[in-house]
Protein backbone atom coordinates (compact mmCIF):
# COMPACT_ATOMS: atom_id res chain seq x y z
CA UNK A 1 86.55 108.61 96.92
CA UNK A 2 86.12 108.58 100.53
CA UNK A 3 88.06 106.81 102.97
CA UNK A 4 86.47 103.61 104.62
CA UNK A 5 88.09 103.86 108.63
CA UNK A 6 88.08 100.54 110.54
CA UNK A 7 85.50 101.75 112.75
CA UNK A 8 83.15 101.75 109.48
CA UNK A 9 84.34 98.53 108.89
CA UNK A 10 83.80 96.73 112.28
CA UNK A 11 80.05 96.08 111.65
CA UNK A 12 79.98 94.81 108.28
CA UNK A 13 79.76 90.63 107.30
CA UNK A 14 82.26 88.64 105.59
CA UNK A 15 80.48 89.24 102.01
CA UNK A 16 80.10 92.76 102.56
CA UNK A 17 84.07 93.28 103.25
CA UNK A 18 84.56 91.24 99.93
CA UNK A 19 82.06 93.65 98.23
CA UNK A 20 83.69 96.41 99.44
CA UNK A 21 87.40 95.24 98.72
CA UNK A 22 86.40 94.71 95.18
CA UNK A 23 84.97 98.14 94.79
CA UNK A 24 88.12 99.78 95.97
CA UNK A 25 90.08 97.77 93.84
CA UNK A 26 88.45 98.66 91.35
CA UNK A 27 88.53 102.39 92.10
CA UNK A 28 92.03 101.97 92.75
CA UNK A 29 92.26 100.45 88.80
CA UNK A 30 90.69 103.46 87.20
CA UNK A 31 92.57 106.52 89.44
CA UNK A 32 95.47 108.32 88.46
CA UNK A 33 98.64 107.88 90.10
CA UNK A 34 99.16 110.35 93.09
CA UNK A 35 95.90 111.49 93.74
CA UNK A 36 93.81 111.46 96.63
CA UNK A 37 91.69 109.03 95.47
CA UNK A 38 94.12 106.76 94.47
CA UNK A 39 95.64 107.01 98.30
CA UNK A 40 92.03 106.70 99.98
CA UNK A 41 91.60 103.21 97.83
CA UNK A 42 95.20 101.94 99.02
CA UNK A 43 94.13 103.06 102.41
CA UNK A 44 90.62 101.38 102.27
CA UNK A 45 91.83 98.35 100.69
CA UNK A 46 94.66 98.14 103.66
CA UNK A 47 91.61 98.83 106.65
CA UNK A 48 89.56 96.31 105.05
CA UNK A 49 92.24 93.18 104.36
CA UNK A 50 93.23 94.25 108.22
CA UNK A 51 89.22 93.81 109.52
CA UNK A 52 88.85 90.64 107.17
CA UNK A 53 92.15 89.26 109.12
CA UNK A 54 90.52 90.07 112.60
CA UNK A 55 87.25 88.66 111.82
CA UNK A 56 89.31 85.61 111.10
CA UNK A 57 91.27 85.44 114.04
CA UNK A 58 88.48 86.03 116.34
CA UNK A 59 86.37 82.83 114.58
CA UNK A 60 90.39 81.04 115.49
CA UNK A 61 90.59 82.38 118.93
CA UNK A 62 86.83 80.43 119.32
CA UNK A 63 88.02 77.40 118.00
CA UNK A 64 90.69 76.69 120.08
CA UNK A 65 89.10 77.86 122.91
CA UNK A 66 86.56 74.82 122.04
C-alpha cells in the first residue's frame, strides 16, 4: 500500500476524497497489525480527513466573506 501525501490529495473533488477514504479503510480492515501497510492506511486516512476539512473551510472562509 502506498502512501497518499497531501500534495496528492490537493487536486482531487469532494467524491474522489470519499472514494479514496473508503478504499483505505478498507485496506486498513484487511492488514495485519504492525505492518507497513497497515501504517500507510492510518496515515492516508489521516492526510485525507485533514484535505476533506480544508476543502471545507475554504468553501466557510467564502461564505462569510459573502
Amino acid at each position: 500500500m502506498k502512501l497518499i501525501t497531501k500534495f496528492e490529495l490537493a487536486t482531487k473533488s469532494k467524491p474522489e476524497l470519499h472514494g479514496l477514504l473508503r478504499d483505505m479503510f478498507n485496506e486498513l480492515a484487511g492488514s495485519e497489525p504492525n505492518t507497513h501497510q497497515r501504517r500507510n492506511a492510518l496515515a492516508s486516512i489521516k492526510n485525507i480527513q485533514r484535505e476533506r476539512l480544508v476543502q471545507r473551510q475554504g468553501v466557510l472562509e467564502v461564505i462569510l466573506i459573502v
